[in-house]
N, C-alpha and C. Protein backbone atom coordinates (compact mmCIF):
# COMPACT_ATOMS: atom_id res chain seq x y z
N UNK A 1 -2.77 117.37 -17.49
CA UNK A 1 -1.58 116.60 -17.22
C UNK A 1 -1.99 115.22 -16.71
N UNK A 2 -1.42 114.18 -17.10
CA UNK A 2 -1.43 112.27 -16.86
C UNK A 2 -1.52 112.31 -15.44
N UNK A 3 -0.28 112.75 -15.13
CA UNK A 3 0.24 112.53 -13.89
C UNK A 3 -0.89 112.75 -12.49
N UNK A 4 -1.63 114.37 -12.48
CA UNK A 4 -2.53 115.02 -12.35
C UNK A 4 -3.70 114.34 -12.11
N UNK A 5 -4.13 113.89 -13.31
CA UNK A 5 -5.07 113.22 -13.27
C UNK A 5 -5.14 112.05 -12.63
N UNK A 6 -4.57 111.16 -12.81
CA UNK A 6 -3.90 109.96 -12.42
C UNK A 6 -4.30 109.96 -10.61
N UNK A 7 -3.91 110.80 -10.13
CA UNK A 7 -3.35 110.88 -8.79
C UNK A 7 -4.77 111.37 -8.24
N UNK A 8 -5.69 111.95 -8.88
CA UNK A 8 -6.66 112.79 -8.71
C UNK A 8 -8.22 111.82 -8.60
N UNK A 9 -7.46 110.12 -9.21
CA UNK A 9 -8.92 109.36 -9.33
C UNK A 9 -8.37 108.20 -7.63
N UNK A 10 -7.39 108.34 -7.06
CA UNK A 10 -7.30 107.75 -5.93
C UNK A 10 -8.02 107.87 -4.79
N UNK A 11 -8.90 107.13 -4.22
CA UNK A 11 -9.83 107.55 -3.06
C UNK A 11 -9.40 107.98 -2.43
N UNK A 12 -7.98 107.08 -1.51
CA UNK A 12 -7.78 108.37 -0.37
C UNK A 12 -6.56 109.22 -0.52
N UNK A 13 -6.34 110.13 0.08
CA UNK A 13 -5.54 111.08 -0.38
C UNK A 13 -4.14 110.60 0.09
N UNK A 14 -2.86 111.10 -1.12
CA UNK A 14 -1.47 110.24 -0.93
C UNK A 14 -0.75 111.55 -1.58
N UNK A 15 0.40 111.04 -1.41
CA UNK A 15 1.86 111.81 -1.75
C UNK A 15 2.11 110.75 -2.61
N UNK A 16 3.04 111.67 -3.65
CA UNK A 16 3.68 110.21 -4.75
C UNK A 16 5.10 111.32 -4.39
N UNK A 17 5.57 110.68 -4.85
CA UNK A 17 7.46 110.44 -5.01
C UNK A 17 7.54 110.24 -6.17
N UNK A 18 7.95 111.11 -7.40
CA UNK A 18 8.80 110.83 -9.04
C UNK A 18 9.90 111.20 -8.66
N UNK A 19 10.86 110.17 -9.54
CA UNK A 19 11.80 110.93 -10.34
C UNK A 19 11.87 110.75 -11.54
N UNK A 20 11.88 111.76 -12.23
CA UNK A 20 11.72 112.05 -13.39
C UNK A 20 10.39 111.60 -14.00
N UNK A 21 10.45 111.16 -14.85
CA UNK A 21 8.93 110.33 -15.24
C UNK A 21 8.23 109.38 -14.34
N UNK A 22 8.87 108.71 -13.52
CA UNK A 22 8.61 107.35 -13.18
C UNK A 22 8.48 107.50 -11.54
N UNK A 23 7.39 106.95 -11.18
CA UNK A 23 6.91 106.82 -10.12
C UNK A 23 7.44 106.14 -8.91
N UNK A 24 8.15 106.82 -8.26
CA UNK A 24 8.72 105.89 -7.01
C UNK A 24 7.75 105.10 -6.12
N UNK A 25 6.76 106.08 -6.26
CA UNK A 25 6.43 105.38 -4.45
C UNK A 25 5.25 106.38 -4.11
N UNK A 26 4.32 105.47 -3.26
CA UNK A 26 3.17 106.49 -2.53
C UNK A 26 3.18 106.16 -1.48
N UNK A 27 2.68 107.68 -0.37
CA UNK A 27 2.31 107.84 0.66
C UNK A 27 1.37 108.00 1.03
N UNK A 28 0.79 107.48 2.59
CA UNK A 28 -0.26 108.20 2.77
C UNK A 28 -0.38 109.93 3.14
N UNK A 29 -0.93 110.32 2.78
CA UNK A 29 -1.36 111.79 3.32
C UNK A 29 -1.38 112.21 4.77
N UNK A 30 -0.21 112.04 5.53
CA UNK A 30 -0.55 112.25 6.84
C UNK A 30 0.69 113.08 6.81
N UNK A 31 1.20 113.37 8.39
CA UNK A 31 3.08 114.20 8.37
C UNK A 31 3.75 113.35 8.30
N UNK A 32 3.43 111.92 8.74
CA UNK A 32 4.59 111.03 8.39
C UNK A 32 4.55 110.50 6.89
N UNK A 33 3.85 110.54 6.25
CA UNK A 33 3.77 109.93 4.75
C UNK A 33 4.62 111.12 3.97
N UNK A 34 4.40 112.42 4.63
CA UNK A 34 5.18 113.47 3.95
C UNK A 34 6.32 113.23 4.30
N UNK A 35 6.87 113.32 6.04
CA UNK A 35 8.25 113.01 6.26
C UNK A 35 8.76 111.68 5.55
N UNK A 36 8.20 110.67 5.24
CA UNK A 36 8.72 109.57 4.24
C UNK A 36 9.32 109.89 3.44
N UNK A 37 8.24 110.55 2.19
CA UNK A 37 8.35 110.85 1.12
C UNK A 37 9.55 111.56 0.83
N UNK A 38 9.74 112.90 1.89
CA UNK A 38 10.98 113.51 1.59
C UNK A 38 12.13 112.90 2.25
N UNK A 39 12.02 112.14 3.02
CA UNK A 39 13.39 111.20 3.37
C UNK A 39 13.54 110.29 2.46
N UNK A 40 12.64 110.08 1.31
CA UNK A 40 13.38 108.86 0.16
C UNK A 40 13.92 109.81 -0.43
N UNK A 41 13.49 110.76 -1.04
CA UNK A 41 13.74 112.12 -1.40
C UNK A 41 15.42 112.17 -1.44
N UNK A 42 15.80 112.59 -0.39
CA UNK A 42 16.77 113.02 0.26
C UNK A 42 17.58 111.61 -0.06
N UNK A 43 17.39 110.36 0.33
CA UNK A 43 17.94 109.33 -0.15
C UNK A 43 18.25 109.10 -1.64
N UNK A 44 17.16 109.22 -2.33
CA UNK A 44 17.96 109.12 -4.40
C UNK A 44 18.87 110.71 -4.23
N UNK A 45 18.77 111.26 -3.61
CA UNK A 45 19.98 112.23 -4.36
C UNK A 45 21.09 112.03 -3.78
N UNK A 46 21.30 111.94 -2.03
CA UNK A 46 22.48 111.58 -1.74
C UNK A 46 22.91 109.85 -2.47
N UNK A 47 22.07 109.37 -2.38
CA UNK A 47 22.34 108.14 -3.04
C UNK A 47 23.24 107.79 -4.82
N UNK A 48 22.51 109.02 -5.26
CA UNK A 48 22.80 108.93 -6.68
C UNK A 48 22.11 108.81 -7.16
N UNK A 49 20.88 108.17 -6.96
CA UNK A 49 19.64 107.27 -7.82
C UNK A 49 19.08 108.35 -8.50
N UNK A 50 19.08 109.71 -8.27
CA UNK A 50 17.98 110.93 -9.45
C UNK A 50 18.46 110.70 -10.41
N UNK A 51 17.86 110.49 -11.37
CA UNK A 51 17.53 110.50 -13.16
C UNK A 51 17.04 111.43 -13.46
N UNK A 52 16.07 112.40 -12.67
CA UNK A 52 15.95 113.55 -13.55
C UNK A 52 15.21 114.65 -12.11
N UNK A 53 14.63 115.31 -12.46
CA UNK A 53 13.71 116.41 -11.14
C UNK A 53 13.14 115.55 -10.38
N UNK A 54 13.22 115.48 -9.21
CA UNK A 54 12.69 114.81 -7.96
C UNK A 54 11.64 115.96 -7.95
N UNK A 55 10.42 115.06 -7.52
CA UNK A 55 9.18 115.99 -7.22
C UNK A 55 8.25 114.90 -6.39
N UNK A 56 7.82 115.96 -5.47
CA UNK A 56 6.69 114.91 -4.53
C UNK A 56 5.16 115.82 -4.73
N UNK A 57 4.41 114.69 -5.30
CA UNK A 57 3.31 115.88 -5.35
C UNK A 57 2.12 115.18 -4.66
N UNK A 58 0.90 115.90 -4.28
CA UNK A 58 -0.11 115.45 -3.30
C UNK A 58 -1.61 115.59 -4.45
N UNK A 59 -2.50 114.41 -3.97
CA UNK A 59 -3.26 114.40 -4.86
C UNK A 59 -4.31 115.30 -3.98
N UNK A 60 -4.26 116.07 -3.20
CA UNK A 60 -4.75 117.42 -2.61
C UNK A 60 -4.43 118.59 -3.73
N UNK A 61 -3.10 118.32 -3.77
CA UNK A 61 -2.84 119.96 -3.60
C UNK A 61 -1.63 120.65 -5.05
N UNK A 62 -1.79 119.16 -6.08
CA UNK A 62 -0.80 118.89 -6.54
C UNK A 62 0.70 118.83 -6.53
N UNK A 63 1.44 120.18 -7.17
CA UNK A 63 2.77 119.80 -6.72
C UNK A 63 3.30 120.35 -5.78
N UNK A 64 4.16 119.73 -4.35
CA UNK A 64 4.21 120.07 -3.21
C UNK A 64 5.78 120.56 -3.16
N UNK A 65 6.72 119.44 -3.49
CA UNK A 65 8.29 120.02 -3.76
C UNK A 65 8.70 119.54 -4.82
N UNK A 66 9.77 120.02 -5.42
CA UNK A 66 10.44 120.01 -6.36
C UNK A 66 12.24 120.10 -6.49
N UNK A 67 13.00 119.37 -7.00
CA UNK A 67 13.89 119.60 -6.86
C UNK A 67 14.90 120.65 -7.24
N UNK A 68 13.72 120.93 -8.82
CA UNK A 68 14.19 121.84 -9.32
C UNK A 68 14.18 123.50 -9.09
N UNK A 69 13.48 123.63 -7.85
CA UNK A 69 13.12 124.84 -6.65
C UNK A 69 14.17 124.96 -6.33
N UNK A 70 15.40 123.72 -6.02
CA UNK A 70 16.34 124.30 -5.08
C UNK A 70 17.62 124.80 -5.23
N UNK A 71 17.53 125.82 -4.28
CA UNK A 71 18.76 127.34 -4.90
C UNK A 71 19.25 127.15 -3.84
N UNK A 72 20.62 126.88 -4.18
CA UNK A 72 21.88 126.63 -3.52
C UNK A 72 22.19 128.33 -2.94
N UNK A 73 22.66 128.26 -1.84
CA UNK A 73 23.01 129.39 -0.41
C UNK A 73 24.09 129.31 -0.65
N UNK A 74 24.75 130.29 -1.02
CA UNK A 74 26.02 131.00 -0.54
C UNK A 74 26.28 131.54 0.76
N UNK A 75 27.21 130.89 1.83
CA UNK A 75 27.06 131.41 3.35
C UNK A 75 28.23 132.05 2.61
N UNK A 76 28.06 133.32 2.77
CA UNK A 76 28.98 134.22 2.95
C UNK A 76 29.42 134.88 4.52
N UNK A 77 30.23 136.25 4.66
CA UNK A 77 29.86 136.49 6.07
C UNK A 77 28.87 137.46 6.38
N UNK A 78 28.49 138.11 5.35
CA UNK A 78 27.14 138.54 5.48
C UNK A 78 26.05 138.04 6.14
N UNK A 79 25.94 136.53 5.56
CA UNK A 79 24.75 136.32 6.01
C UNK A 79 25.32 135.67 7.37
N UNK A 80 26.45 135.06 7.40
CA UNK A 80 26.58 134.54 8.71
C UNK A 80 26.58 135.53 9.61
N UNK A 81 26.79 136.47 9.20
CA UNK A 81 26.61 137.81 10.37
C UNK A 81 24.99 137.51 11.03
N UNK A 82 24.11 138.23 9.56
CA UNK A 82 22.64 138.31 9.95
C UNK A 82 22.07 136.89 10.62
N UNK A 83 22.57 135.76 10.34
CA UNK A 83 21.93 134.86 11.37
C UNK A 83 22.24 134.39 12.82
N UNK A 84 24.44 134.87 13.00
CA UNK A 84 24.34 134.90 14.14
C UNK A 84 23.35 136.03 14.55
N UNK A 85 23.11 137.41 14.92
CA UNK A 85 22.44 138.46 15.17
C UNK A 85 21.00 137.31 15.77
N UNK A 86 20.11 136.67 14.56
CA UNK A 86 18.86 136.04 14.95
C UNK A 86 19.08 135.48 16.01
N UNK A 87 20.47 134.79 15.64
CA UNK A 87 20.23 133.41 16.82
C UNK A 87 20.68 133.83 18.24
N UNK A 88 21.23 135.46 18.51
CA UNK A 88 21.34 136.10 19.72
C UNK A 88 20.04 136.53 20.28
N UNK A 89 19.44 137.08 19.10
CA UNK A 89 17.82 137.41 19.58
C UNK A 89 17.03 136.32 20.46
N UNK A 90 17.56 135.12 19.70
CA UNK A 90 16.42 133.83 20.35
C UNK A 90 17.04 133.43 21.39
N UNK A 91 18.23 133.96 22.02
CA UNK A 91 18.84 133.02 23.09
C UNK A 91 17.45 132.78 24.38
N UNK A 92 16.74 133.80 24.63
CA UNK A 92 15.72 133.48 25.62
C UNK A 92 14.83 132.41 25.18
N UNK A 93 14.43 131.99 24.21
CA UNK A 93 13.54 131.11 23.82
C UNK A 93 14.46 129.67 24.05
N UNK A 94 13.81 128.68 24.66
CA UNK A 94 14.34 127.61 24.55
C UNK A 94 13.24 126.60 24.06
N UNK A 95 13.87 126.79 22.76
CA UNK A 95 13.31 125.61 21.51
C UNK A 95 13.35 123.82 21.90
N UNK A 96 13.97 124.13 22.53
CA UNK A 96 14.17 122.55 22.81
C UNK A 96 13.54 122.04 24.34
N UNK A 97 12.78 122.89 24.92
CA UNK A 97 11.90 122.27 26.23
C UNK A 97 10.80 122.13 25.50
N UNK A 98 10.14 121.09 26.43
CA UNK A 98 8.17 120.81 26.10
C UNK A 98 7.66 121.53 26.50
């Protein structure tokens, strides 16, 4: 694959951003180059701007996300059952102290 390859002769290691064919944008390889990446992400779709599968792939590890992975959740009350239940379990944990 172009793309693959392409990404694979860059010295240091990056995240790219497509949509569809065409290359948005690179990151560096760190958590914030990832959190970037998927906040432009998140921007062409609420935006409108996708033309075709949003995909962010890493010249590590190739392809990292995809848009076309994502399967829409039905909250039914099923599941809202089973996650209130979790989120009673965790009341002792407080996620939000340092």
């Amino acid at each position: 694959m172009t793309i693959k390859n392409d990404m694979k002769e860059n010295d240091k290691p990056t995240y790219t951003l497509w949509n569809g064919s065409d290359m948005v944008a690179t990151y560096p390889h760190t958590r914030e180059g990832s959190d970037a990446a998927f906040s432009a992400a998140h921007a062409l779709t609420i935006g409108g701007y996708a033309t075709g599968t949003l995909a962010i792939y890493s010249s590590r590890d190739d392809l990292v996300w995809s848009s076309s992975d994502e399967d829409e959740v039905e909250v039914t009350p099923e599941l809202f059952a089973e996650l209130d239940v979790i989120y009673d379990e965790c009341d002792d944990y407080d996620l939000c102290s340092s």
